[in-house]
C-alpha atoms as a PDB file:
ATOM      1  CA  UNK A   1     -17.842  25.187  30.709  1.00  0.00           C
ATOM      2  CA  UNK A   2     -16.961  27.741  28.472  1.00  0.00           C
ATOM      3  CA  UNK A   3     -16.967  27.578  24.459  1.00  0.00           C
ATOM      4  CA  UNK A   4     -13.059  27.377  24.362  1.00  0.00           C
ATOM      5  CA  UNK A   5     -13.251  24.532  26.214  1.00  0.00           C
ATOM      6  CA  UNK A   6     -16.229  22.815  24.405  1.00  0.00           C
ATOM      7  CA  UNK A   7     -13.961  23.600  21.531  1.00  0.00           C
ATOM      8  CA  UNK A   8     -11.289  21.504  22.861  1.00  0.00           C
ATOM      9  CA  UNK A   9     -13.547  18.390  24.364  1.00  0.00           C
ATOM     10  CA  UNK A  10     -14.823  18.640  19.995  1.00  0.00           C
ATOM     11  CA  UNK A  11     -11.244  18.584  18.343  1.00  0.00           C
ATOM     12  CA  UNK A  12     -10.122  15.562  20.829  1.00  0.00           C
ATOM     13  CA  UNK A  13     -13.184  13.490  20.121  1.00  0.00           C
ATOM     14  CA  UNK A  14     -12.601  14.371  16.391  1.00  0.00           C
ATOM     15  CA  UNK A  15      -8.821  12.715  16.954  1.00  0.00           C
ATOM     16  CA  UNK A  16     -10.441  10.130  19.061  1.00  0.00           C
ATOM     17  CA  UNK A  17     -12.544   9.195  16.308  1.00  0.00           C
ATOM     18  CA  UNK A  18     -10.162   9.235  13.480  1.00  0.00           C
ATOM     19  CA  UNK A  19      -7.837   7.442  15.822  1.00  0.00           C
ATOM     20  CA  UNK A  20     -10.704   4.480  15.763  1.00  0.00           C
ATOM     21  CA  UNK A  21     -11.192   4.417  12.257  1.00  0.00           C
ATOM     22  CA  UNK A  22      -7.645   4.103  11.380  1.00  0.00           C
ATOM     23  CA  UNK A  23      -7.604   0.913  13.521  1.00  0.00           C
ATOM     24  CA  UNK A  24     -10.696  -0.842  12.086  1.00  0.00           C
ATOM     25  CA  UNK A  25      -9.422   0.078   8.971  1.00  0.00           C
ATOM     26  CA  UNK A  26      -6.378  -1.513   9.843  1.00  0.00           C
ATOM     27  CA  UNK A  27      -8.258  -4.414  10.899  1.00  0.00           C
ATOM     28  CA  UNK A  28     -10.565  -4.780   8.161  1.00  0.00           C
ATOM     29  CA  UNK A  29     -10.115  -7.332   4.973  1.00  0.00           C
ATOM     30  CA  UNK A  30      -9.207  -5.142   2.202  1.00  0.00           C
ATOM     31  CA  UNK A  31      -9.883  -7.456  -0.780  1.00  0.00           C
ATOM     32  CA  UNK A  32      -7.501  -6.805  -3.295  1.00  0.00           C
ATOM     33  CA  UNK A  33      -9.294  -5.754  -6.440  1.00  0.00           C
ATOM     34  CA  UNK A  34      -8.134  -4.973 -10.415  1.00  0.00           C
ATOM     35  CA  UNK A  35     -10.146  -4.260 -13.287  1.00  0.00           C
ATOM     36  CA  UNK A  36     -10.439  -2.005 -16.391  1.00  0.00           C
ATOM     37  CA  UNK A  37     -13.939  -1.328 -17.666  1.00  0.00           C
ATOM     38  CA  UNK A  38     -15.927   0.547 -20.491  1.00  0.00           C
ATOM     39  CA  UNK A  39     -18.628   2.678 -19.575  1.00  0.00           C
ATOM     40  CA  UNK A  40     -20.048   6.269 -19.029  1.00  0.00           C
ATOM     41  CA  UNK A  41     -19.470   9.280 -16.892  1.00  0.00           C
ATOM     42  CA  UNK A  42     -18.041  12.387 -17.203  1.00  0.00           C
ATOM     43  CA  UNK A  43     -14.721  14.472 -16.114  1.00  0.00           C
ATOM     44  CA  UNK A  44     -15.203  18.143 -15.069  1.00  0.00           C
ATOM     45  CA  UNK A  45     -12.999  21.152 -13.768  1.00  0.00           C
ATOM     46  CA  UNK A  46     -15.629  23.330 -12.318  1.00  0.00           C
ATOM     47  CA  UNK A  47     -15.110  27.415 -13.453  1.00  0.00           C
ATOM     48  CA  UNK A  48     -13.948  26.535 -16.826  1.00  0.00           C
ATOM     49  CA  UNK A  49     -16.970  25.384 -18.600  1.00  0.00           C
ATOM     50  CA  UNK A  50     -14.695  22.371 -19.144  1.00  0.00           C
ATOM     51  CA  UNK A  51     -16.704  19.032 -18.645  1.00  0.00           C
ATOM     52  CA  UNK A  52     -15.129  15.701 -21.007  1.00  0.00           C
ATOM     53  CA  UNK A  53     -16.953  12.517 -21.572  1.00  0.00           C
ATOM     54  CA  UNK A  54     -15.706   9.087 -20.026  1.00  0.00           C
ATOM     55  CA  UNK A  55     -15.898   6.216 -21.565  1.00  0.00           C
ATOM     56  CA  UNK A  56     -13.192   4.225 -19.779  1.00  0.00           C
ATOM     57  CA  UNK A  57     -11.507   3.634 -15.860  1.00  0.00           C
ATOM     58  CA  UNK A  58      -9.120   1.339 -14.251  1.00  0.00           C
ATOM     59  CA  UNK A  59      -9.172   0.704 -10.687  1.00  0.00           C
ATOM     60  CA  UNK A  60      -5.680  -1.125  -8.914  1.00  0.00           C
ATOM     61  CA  UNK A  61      -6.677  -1.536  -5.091  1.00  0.00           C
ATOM     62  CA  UNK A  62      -4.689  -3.420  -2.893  1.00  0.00           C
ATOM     63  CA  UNK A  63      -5.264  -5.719   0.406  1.00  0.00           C
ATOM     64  CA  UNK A  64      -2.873  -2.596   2.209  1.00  0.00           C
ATOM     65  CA  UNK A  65      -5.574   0.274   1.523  1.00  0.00           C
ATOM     66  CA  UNK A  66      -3.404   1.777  -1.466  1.00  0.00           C
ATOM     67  CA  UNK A  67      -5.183   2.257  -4.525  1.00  0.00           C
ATOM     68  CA  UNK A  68      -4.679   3.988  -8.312  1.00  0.00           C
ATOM     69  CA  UNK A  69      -7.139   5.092 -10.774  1.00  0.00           C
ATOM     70  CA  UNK A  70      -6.852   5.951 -14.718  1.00  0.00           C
ATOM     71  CA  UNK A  71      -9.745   7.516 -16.160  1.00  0.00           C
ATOM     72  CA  UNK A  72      -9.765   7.862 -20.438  1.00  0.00           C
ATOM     73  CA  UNK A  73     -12.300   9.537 -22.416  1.00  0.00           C
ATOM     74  CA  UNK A  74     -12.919  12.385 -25.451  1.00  0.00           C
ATOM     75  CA  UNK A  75      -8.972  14.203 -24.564  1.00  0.00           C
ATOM     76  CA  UNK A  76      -8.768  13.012 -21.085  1.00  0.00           C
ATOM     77  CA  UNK A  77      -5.820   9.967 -19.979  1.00  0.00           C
ATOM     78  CA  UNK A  78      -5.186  11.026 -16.510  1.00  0.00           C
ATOM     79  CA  UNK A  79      -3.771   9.142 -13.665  1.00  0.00           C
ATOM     80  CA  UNK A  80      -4.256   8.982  -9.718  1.00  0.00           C
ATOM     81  CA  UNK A  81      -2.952   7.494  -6.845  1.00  0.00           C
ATOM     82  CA  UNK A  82      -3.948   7.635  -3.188  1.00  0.00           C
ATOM     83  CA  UNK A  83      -5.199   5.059  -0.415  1.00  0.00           C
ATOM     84  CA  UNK A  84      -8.716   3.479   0.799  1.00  0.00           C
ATOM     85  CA  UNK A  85      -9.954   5.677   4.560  1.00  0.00           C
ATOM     86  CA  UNK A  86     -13.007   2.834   5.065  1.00  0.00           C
ATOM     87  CA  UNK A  87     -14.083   0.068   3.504  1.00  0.00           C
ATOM     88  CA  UNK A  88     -17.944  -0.381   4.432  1.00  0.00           C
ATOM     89  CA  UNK A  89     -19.864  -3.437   4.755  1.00  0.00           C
ATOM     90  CA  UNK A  90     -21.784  -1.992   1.911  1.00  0.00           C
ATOM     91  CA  UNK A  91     -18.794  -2.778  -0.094  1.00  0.00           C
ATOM     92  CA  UNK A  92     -18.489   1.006  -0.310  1.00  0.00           C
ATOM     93  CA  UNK A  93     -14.715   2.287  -0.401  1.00  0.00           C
ATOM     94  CA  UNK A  94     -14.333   6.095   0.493  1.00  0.00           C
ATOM     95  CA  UNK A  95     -10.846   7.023  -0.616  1.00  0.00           C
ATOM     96  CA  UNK A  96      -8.359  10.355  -0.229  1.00  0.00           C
ATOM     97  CA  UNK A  97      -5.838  10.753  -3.141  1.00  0.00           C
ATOM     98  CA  UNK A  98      -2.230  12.347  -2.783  1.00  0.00           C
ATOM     99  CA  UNK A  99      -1.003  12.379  -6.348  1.00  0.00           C
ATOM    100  CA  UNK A 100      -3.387  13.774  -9.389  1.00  0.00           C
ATOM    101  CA  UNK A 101      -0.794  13.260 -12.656  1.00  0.00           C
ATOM    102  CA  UNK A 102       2.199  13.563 -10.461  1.00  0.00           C
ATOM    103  CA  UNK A 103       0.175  16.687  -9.377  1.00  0.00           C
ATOM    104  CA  UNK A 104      -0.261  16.956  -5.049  1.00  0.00           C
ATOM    105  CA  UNK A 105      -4.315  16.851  -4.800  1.00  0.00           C
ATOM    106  CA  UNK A 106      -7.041  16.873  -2.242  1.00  0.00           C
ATOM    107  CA  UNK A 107      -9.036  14.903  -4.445  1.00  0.00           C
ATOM    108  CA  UNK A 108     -11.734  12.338  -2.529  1.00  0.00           C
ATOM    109  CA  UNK A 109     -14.649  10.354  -2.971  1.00  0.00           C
ATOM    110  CA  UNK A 110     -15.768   6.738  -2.677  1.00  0.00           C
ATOM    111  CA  UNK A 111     -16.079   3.687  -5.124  1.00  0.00           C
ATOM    112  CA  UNK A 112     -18.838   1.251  -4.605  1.00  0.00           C
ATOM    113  CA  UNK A 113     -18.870  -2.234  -5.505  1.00  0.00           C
ATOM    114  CA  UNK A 114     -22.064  -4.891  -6.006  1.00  0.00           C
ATOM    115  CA  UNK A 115     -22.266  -7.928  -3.845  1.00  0.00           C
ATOM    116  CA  UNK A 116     -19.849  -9.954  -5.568  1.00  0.00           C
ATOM    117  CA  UNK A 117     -17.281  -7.242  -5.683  1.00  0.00           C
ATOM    118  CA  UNK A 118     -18.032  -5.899  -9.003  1.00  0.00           C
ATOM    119  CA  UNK A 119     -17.336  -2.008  -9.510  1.00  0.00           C
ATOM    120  CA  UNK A 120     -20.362  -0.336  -9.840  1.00  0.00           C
ATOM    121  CA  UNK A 121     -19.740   3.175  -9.713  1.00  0.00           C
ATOM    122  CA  UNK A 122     -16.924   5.976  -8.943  1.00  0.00           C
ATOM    123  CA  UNK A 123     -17.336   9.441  -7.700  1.00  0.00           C
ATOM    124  CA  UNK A 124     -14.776  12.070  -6.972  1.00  0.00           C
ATOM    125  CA  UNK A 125     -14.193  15.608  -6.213  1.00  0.00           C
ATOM    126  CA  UNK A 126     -12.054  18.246  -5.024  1.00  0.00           C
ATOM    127  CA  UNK A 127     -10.171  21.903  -5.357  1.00  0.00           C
ATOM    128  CA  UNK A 128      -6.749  21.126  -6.042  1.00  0.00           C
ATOM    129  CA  UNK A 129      -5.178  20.968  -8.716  1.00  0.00           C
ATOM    130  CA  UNK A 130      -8.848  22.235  -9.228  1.00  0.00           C
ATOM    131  CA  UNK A 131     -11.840  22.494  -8.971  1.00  0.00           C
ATOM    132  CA  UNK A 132     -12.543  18.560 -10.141  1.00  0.00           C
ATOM    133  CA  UNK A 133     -15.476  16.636 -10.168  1.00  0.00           C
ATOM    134  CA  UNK A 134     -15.407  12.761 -11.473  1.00  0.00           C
ATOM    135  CA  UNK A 135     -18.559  10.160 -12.140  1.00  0.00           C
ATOM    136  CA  UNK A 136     -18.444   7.110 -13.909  1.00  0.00           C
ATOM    137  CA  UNK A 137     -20.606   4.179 -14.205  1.00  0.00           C
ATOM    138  CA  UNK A 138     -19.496   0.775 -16.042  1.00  0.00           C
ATOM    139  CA  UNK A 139     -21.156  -1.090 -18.688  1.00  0.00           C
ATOM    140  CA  UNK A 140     -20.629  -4.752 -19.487  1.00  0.00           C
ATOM    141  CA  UNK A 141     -18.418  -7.065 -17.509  1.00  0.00           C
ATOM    142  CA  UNK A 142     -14.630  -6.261 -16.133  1.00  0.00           C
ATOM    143  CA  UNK A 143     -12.432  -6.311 -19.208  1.00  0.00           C
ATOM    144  CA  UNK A 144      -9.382  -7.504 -17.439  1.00  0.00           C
ATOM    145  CA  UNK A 145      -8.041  -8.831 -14.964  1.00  0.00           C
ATOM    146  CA  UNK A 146      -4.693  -8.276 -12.618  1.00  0.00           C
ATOM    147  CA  UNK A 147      -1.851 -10.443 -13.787  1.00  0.00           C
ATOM    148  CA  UNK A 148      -0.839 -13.072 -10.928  1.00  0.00           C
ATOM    149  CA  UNK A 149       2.019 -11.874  -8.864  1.00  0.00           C
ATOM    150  CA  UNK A 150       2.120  -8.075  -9.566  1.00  0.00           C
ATOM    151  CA  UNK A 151       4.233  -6.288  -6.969  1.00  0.00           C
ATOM    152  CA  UNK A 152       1.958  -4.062  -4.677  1.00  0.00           C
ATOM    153  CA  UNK A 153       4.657  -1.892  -4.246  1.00  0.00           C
ATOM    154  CA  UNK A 154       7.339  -1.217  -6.780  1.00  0.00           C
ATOM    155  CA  UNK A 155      10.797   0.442  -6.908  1.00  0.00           C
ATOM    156  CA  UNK A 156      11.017   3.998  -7.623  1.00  0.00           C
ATOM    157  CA  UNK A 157      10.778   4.462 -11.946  1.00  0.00           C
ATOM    158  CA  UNK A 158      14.536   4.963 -12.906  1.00  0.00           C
ATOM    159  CA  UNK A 159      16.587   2.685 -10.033  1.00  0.00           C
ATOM    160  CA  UNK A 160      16.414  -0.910 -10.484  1.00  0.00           C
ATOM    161  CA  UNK A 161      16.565  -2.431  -6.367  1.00  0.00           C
ATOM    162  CA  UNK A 162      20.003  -3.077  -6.536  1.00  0.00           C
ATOM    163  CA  UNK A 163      20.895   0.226  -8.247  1.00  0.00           C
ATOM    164  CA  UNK A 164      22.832  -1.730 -11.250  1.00  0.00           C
ATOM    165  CA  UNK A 165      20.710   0.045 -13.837  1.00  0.00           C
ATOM    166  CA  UNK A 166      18.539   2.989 -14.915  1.00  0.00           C
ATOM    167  CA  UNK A 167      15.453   2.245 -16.266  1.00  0.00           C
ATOM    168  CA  UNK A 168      14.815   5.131 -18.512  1.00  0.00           C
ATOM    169  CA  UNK A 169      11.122   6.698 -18.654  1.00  0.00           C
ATOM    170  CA  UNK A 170      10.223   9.010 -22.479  1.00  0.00           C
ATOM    171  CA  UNK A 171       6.604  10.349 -22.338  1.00  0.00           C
ATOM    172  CA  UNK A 172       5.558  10.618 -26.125  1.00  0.00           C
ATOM    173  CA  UNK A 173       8.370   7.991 -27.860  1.00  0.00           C
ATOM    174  CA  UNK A 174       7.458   5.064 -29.203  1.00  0.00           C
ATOM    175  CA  UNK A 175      10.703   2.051 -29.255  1.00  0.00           C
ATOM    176  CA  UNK A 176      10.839  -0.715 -31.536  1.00  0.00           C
ATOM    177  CA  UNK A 177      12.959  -4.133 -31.588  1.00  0.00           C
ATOM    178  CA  UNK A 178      12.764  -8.041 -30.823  1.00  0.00           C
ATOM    179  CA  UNK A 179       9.171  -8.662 -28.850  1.00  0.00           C
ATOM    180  CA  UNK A 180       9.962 -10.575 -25.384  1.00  0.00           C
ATOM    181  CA  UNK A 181       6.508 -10.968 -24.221  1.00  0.00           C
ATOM    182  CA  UNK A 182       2.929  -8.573 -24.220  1.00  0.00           C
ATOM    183  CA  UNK A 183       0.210  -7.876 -21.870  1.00  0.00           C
ATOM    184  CA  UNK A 184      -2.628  -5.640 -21.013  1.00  0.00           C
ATOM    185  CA  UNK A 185      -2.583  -3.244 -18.034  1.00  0.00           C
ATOM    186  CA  UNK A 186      -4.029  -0.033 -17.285  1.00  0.00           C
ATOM    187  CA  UNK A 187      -0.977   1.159 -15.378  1.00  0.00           C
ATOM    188  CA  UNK A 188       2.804   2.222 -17.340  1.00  0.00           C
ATOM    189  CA  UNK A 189       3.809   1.154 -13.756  1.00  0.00           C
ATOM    190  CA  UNK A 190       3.096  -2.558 -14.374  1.00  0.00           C
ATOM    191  CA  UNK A 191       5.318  -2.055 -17.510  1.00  0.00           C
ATOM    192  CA  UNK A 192       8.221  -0.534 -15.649  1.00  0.00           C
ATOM    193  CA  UNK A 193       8.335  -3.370 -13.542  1.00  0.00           C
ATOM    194  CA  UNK A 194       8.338  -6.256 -15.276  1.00  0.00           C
ATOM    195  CA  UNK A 195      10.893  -4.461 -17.901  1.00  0.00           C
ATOM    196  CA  UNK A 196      13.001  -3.812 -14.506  1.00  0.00           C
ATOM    197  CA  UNK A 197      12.395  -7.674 -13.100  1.00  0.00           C
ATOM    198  CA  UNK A 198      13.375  -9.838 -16.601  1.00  0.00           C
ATOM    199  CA  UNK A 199      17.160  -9.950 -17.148  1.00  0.00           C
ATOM    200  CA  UNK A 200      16.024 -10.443 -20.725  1.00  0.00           C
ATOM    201  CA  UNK A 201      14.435  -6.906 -21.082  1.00  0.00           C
ATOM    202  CA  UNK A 202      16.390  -4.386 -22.478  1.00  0.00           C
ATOM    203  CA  UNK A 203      13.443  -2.042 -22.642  1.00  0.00           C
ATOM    204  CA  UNK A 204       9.943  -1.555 -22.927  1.00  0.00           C
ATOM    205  CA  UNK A 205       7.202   0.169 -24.819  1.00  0.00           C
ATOM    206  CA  UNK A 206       3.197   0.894 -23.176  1.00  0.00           C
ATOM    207  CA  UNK A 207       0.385   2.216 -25.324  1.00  0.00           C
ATOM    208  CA  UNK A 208      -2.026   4.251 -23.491  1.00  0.00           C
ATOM    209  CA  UNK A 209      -4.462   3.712 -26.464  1.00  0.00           C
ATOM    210  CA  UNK A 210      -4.104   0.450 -26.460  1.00  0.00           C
ATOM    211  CA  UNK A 211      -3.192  -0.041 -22.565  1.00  0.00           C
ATOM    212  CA  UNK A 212      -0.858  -3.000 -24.019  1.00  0.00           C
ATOM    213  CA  UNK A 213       2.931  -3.379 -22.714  1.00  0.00           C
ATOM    214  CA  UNK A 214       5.537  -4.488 -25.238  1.00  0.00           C
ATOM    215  CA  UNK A 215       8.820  -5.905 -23.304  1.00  0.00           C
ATOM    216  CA  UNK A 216      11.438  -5.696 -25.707  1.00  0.00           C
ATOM    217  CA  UNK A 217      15.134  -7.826 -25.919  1.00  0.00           C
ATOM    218  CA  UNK A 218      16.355  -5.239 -28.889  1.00  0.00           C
ATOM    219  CA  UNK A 219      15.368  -1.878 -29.231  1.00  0.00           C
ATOM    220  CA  UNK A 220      15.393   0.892 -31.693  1.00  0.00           C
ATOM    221  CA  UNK A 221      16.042   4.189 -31.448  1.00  0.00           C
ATOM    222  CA  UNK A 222      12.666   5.942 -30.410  1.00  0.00           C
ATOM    223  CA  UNK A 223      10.376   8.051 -32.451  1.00  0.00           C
ATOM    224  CA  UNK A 224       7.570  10.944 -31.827  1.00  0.00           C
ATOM    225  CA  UNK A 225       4.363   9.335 -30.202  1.00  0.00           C
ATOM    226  CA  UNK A 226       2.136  10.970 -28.497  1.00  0.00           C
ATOM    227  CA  UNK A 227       0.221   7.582 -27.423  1.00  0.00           C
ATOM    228  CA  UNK A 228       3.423   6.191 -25.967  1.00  0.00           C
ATOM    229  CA  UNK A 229       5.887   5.951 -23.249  1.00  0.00           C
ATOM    230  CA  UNK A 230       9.042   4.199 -23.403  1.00  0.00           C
ATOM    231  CA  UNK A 231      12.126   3.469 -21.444  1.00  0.00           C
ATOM    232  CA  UNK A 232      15.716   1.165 -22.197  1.00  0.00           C
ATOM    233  CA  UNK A 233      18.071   0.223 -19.535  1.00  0.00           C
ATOM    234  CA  UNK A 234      21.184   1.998 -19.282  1.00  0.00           C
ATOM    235  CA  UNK A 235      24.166   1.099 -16.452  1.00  0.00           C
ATOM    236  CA  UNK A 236      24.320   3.510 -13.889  1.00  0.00           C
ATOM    237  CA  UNK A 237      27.396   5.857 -13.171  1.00  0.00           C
ATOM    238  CA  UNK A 238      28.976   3.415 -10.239  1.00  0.00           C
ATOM    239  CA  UNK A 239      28.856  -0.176 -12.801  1.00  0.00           C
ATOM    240  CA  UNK A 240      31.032   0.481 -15.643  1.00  0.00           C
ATOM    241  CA  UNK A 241      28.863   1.418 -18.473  1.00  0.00           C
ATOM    242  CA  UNK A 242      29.310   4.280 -20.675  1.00  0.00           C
ATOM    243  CA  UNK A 243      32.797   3.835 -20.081  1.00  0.00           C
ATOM    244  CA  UNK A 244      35.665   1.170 -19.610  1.00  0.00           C
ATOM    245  CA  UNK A 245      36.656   1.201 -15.567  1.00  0.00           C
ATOM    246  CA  UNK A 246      34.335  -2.068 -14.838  1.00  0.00           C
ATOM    247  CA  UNK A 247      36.043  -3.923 -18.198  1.00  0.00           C
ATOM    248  CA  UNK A 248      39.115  -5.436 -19.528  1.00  0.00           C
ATOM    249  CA  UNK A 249      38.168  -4.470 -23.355  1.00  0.00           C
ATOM    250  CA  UNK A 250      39.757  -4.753 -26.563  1.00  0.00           C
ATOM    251  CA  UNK A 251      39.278  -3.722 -29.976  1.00  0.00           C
ATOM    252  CA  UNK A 252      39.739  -6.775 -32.893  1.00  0.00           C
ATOM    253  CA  UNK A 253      39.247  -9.456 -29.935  1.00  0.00           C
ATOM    254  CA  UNK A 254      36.971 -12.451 -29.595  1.00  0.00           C
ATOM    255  CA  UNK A 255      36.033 -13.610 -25.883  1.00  0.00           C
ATOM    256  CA  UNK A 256      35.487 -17.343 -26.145  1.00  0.00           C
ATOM    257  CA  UNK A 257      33.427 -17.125 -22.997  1.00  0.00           C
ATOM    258  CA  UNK A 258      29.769 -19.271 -23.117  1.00  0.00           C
ATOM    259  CA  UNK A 259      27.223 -17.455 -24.518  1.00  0.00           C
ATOM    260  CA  UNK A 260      23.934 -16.917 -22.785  1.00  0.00           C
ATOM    261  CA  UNK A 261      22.248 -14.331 -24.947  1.00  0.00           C
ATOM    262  CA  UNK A 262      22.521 -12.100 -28.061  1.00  0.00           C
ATOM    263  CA  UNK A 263      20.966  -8.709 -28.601  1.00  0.00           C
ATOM    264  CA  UNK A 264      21.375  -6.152 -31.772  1.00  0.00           C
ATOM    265  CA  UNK A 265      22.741  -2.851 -29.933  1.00  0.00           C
ATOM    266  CA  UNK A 266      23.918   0.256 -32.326  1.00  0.00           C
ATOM    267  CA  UNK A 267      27.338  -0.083 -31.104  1.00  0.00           C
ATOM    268  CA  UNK A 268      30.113  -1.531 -28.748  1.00  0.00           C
ATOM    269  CA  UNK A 269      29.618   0.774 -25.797  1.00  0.00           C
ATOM    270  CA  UNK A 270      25.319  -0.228 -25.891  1.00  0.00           C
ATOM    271  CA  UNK A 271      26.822  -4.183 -26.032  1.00  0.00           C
ATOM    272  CA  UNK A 272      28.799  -3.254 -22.726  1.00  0.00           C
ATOM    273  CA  UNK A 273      26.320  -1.948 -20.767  1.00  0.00           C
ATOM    274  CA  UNK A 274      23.766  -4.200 -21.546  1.00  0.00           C
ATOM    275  CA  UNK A 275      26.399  -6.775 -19.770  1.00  0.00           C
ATOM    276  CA  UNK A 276      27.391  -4.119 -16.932  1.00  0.00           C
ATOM    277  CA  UNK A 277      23.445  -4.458 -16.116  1.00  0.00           C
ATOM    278  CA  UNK A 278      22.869  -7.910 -16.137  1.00  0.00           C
ATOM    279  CA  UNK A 279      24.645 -10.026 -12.868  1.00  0.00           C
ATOM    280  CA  UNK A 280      25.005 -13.171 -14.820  1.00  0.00           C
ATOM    281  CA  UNK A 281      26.866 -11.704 -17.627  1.00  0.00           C
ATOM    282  CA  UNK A 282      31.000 -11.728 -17.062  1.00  0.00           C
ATOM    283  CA  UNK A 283      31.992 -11.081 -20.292  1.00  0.00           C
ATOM    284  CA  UNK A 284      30.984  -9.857 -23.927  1.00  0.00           C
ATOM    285  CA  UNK A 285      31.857  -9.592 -27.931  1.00  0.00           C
ATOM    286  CA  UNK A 286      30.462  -7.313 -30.620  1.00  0.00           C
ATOM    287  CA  UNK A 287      30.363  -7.851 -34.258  1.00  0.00           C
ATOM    288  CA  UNK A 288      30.363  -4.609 -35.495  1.00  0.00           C
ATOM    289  CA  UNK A 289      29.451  -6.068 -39.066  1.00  0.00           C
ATOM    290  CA  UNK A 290      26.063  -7.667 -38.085  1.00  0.00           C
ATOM    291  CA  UNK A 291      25.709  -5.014 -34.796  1.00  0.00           C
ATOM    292  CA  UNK A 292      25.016  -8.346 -32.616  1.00  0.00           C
ATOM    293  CA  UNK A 293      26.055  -7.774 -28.980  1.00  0.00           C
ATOM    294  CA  UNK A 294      27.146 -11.695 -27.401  1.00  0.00           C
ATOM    295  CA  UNK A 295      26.755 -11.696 -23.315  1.00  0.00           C
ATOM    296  CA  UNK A 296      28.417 -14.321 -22.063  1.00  0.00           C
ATOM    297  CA  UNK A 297      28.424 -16.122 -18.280  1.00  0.00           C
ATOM    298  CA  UNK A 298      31.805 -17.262 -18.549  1.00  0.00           C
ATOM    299  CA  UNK A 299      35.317 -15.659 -18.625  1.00  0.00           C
ATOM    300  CA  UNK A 300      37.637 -17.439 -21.808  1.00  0.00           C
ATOM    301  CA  UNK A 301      40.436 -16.369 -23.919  1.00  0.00           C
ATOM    302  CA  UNK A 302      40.899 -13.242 -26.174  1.00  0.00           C
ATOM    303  CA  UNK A 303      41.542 -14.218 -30.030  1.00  0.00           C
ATOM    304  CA  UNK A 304      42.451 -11.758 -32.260  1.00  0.00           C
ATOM    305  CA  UNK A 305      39.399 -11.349 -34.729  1.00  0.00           C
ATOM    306  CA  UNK A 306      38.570  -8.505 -37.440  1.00  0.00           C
ATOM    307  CA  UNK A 307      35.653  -6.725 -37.019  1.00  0.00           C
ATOM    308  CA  UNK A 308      34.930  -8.034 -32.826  1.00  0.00           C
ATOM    309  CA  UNK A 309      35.257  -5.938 -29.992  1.00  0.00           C
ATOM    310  CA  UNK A 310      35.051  -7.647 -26.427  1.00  0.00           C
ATOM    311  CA  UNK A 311      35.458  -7.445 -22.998  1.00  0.00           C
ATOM    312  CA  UNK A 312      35.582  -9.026 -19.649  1.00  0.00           C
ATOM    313  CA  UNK A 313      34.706  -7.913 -16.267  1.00  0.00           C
ATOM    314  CA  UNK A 314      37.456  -6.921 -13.836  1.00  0.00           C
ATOM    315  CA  UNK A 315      37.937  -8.684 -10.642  1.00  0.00           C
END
């Protein structure tokens, strides 16, 4: 046989054999795993003389193979996202990654885990976006844990699933207001979400330095931090919002509809919109005094009052 033709017989047991691993990966019990630890390693881009110190990694794998990383140490906060090729008996994943900081990548490597499923060390390496080699080793116990219930997979960051609202994303701002609820998490993704899944929510706040999410019913107008990304709901372009064609409104007017919630918005437009996004909200009033926005689940009259503007859905 001639060396074409070995050449051929080679490339189909090569499919052949990637063909088989897919399906016992497939078949294999992918536990699903979460934790954040401290430790030491080190981050390098090879041909720059450029090697950082670790001190910090989050690992998000789930039962379906797919899998993100964060990685913090001395000027490094970088993010990765990709999916699990094998899981070994050894309790030895060996993953590919797609997405380096939003960045395509042919990053790889494997992450190996102790006997009771405790990370015990990460490697990774490959030449795009460059040259990148990746080693870290915990210290201590797992810091944290996954929350119950997070979403494996999550709407794209910006469209809620019903496409009511835009859920805006600000790298570097920092947003203040009334505090719905806290938690830890080494992912802004987890943030998005839960922002994006609580009626409530009106925005959120994550802090990379402090890997804490702040869900927020109020919220101020941002400011300049570097250690920060933020996002507020606004109504998209086909529900009203930022406009009047989804509401009856009118200036010096008090709906008398029940109230289910009040929020402090900057003006009368904000108050609207937070109602355009919300599906249990028919109707709303603003005090332009006290800047308190008043959603409200039921249609009632219009009263003249000083000082209110409301609105009601259209049928």
């Amino acid at each position: 046989m001639n060396r074409n033709n070995w050449s051929l017989r080679g490339r189909m047991q090569v499919a052949a054999a990637l063909f088989l691993s897919a399906g016992a990966l497939a078949a294999q019990a992918i536990p699903e795993l979460y934790g954040r630890y401290h430790g030491t390693g080190y981050f390098e881009m090879r041909g720059s003389n450029d090697k950082r110190d670790l001190t910090e990694v989050a690992i998000d794998l789930r039962p379906t193979g797919a899998l993100e990383i964060a990685i913090r140490g001395r000027n490094v906060d970088t993010r990765m996202s990709g999916r699990v090729t094998e899981w070994s008996a050894k309790h030895q994943a060996h993953i590919v990654l797609d997405r380096f900081d939003g960045q395509p990548t042919d990053v790889h490597g494997y992450i190996r885990f102790d006997d009771r499923l405790g990370f015990e060390h990460l490697a990774l390496s490959g030449k795009k976006p460059g040259r990148i080699h990746v080693s870290f080793d915990p210290k201590g116990p797992n810091l944290e844990r996954a929350r119950p219930g997070t979403p494996a997979v999550q709407p794209p960051v910006g469209q809620s699933p019903n496409g009511s609202f835009e859920l805006t994303e600000e790298p570097g701002t920092i947003r203040r207001g009334t505090e719905l609820n806290q938690f830890r998490t080494g992912f802004v993704r987890d943030c998005v979400a839960a922002c994006r899944n609580d009626d409530r929510c009106q925005g959120y706040t994550y802090l990379t330095d402090e890997t804490r999410c702040y869900l927020l019913a109020t919220v101020s107008a941002g400011e300049a931090n570097r250690n920060a990304t933020s996002g507020v709901k606004r109504a998209s372009s086909n529900v009203g919002g930022s406009g009047t064609s989804g509401f009856d409104v009118r200036p010096g007017m008090n709906q008398t509809g029940r109230d289910f919630s009040d929020v402090s918005t900057p003006d009368a437009e904000t108050c609207m919109d937070s109602c355009a996004i919300n599906t249990r909200c028919r109707a709303f009033t603003y005090n332009q005094d006290s800047r308190v926005c008043y959603l409200k689940e039921s249609v009632g009259e219009f009263r003249s009052s000083s000082g209110r503007i409301s609105g009601a859905r259209r049928n």
